[in-house]
C-alpha atoms as a PDB file:
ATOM      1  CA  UNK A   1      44.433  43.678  64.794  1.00  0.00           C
ATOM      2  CA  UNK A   2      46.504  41.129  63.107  1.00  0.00           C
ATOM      3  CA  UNK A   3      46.855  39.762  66.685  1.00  0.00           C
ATOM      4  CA  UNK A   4      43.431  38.821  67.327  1.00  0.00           C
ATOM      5  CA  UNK A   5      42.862  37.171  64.219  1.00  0.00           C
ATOM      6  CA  UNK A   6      46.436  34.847  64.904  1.00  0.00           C
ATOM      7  CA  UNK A   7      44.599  33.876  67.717  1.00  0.00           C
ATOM      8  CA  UNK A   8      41.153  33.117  66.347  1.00  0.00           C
ATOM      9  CA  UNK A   9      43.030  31.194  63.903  1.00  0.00           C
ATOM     10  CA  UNK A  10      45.223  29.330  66.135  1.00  0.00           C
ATOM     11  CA  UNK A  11      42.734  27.418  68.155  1.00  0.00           C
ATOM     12  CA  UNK A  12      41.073  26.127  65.018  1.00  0.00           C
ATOM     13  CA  UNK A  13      44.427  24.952  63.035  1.00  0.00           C
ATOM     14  CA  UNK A  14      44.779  23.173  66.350  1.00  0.00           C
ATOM     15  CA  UNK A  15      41.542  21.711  66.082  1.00  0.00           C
ATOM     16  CA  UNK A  16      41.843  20.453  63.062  1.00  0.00           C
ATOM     17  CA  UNK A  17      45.137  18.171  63.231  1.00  0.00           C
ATOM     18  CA  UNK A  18      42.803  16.409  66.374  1.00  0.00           C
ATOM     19  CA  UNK A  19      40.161  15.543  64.336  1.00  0.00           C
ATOM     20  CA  UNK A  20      42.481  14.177  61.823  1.00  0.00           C
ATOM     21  CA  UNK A  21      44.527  12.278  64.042  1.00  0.00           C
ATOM     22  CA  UNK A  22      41.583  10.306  65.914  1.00  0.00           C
ATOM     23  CA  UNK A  23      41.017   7.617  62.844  1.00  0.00           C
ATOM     24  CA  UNK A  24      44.993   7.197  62.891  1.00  0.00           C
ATOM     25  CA  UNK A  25      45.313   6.579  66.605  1.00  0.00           C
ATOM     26  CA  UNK A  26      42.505   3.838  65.874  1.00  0.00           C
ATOM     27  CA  UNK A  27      44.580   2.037  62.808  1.00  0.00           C
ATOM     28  CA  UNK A  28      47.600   1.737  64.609  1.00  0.00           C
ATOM     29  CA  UNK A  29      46.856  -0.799  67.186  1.00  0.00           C
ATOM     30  CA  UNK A  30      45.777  -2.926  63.913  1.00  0.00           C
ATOM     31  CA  UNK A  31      49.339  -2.169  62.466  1.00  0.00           C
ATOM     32  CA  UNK A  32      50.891  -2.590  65.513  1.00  0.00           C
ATOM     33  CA  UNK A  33      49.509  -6.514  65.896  1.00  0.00           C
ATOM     34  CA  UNK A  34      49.919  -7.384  62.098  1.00  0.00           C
ATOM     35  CA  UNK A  35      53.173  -6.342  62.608  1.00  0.00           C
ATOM     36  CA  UNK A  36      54.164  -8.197  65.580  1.00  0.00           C
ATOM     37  CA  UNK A  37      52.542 -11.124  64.395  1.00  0.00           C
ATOM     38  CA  UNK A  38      54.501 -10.702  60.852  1.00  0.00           C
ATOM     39  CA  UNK A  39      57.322 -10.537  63.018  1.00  0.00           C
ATOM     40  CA  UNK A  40      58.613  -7.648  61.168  1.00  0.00           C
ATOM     41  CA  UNK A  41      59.701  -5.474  64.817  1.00  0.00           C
ATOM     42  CA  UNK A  42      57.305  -2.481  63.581  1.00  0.00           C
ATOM     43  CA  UNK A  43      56.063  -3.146  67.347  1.00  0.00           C
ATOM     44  CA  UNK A  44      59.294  -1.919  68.785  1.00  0.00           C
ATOM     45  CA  UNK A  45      58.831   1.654  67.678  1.00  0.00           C
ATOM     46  CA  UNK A  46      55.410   1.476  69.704  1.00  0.00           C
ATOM     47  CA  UNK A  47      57.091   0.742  73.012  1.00  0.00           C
ATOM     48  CA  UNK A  48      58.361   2.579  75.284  1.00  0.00           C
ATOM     49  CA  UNK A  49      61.871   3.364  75.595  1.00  0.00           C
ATOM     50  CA  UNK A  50      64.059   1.100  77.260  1.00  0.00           C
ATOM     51  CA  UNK A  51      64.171   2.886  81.160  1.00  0.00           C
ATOM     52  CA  UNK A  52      60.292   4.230  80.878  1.00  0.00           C
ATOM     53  CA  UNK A  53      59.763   2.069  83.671  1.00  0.00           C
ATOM     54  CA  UNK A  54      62.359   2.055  85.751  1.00  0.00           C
ATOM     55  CA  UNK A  55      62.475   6.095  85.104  1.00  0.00           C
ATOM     56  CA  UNK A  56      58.582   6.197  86.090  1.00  0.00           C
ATOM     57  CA  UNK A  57      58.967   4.216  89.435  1.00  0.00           C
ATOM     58  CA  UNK A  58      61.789   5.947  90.233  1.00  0.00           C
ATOM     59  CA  UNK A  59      59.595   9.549  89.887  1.00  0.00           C
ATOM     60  CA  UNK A  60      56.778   8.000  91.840  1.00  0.00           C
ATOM     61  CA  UNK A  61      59.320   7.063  94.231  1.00  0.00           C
ATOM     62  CA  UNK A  62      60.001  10.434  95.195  1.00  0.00           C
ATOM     63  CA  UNK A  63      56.493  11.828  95.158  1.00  0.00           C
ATOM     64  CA  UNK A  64      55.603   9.384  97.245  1.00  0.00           C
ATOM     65  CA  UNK A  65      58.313  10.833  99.797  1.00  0.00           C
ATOM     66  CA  UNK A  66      57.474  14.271  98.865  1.00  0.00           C
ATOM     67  CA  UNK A  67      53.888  13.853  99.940  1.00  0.00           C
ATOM     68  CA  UNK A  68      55.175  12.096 102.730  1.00  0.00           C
ATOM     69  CA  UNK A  69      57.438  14.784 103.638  1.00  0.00           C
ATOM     70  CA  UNK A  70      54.887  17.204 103.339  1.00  0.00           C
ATOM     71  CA  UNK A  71      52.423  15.625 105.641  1.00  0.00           C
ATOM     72  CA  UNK A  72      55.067  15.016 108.527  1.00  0.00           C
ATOM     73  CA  UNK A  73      55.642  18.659 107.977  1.00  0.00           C
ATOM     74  CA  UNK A  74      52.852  19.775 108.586  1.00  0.00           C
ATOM     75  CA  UNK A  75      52.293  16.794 111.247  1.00  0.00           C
ATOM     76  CA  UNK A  76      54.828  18.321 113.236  1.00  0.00           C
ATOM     77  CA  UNK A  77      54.098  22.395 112.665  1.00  0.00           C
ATOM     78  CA  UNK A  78      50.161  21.367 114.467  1.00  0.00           C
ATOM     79  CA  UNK A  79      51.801  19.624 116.827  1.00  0.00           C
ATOM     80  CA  UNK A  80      50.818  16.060 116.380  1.00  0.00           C
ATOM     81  CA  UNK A  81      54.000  14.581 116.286  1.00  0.00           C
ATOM     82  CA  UNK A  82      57.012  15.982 117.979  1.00  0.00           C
ATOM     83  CA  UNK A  83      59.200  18.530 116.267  1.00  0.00           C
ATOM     84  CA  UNK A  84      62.580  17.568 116.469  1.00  0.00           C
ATOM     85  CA  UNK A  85      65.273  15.959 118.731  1.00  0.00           C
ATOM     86  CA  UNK A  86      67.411  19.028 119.392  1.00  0.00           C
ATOM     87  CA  UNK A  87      68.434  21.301 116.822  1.00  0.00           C
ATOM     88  CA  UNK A  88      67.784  18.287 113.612  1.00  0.00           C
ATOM     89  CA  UNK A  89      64.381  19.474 112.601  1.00  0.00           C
ATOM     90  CA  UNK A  90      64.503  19.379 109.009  1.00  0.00           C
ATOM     91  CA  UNK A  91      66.483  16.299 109.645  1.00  0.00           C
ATOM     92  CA  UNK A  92      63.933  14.370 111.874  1.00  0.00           C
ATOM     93  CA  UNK A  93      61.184  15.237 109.513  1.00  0.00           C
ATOM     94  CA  UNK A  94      63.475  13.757 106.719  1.00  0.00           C
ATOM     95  CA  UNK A  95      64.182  10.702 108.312  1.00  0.00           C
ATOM     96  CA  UNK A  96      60.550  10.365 109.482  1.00  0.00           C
ATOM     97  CA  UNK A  97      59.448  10.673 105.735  1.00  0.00           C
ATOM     98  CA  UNK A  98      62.014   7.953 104.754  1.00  0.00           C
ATOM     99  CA  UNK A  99      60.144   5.576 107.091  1.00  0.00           C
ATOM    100  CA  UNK A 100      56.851   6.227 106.031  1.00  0.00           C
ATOM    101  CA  UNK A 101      57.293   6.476 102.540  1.00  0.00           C
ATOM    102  CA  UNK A 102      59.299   3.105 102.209  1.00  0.00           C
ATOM    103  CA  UNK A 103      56.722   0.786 103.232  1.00  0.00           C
ATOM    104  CA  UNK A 104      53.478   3.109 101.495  1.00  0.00           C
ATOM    105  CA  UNK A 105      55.893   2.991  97.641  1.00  0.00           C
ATOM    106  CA  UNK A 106      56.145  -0.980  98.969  1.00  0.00           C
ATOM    107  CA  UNK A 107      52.182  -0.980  98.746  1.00  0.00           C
ATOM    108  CA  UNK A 108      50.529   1.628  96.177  1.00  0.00           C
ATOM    109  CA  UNK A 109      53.376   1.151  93.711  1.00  0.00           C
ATOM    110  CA  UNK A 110      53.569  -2.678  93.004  1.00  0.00           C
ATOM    111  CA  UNK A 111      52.348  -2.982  89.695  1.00  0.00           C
ATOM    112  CA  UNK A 112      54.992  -0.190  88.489  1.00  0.00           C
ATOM    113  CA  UNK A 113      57.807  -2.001  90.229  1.00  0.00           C
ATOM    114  CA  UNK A 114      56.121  -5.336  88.499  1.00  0.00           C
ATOM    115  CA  UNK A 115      56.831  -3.553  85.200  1.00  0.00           C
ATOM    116  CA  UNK A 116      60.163  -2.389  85.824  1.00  0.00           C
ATOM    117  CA  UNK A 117      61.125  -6.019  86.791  1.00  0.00           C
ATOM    118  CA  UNK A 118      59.531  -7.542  84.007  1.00  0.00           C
ATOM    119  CA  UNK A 119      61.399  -5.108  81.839  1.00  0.00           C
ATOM    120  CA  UNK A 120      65.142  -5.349  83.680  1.00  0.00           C
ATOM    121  CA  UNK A 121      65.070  -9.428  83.829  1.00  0.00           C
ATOM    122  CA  UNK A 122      66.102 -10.510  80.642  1.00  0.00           C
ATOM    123  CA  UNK A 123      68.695  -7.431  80.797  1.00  0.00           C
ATOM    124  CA  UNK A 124      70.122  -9.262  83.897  1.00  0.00           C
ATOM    125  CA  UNK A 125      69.818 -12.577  81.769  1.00  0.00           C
ATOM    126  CA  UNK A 126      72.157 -11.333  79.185  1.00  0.00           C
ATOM    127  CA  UNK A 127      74.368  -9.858  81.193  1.00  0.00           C
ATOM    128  CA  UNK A 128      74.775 -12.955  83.236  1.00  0.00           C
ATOM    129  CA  UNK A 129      74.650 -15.535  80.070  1.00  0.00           C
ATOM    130  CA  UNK A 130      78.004 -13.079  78.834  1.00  0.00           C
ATOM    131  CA  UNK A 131      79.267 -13.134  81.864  1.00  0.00           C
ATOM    132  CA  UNK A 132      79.143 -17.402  82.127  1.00  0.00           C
ATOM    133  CA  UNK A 133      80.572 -16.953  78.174  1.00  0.00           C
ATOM    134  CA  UNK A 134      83.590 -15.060  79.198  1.00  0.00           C
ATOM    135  CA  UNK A 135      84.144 -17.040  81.864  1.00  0.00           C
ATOM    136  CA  UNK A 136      83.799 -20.150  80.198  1.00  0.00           C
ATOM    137  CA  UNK A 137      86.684 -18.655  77.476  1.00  0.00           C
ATOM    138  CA  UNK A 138      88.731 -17.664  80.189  1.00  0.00           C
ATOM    139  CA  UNK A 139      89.406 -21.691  81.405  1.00  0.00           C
END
């Protein structure tokens, strides 16, 4: 019996912290710009960490040639598009998928490859500016 009311009771604890946290979500973004405009880096914690985007186009990457894979699958179980070339069926179908999914990731996934860039260029920049400084020590 002591069961049933843990679970009665769980849903509503759960509940509760929701209801709470709804006027905080709203206060942050306020925080978040007085802080970045105080220049104090409290906007730092808000962002995400340093791969998100390179770790998110990277996943969508390979959905996008999992779906592919899956479709050219099934593609060439119907009958549509030709089996295999020998014995390399789960080869073909791989190599197939590759195709297609390179030029469809090139398409539906430009603004997450936009991000990914805009978040690995001034990486590159310090990497090359210390690379020009060494350099530069070394003559």
């Amino acid at each position: 019996m002591s069961r049933d009311t843990e679970a009665v009771a769980g849903p509503a604890e759960t509940a509760e912290p929701t209801e709470t946290a709804e006027p905080t979500d709203a206060a942050e973004p306020a925080a978040d710009s007085a802080g970045a405009a105080a220049g104090t880096g409290d906007s730092d914690a808000a962002k995400p960490a340093a791969g998100g985007a390179a770790v998110r186009y990277t996943a969508l990457r390979f959905a996008v040639f999992a779906a592919s894979f899956v479709v050219i699958a099934v593609l060439s179980y119907v009958g549509v598009l030709p089996e295999s070339f020998g014995t390399a069926n789960p080869l073909w179908i791989m190599l197939l998928a590759i195709v297609v999914s390179a030029p469809l990731s090139f398409v539906l996934l430009r603004r997450q490859r936009d991000a990914m860039s805009q978040q690995i260029a001034p990486r590159i920049e310090r990497a090359k500016d210390r690379l020009q400084a060494n350099q530069s020590m070394e003559d």
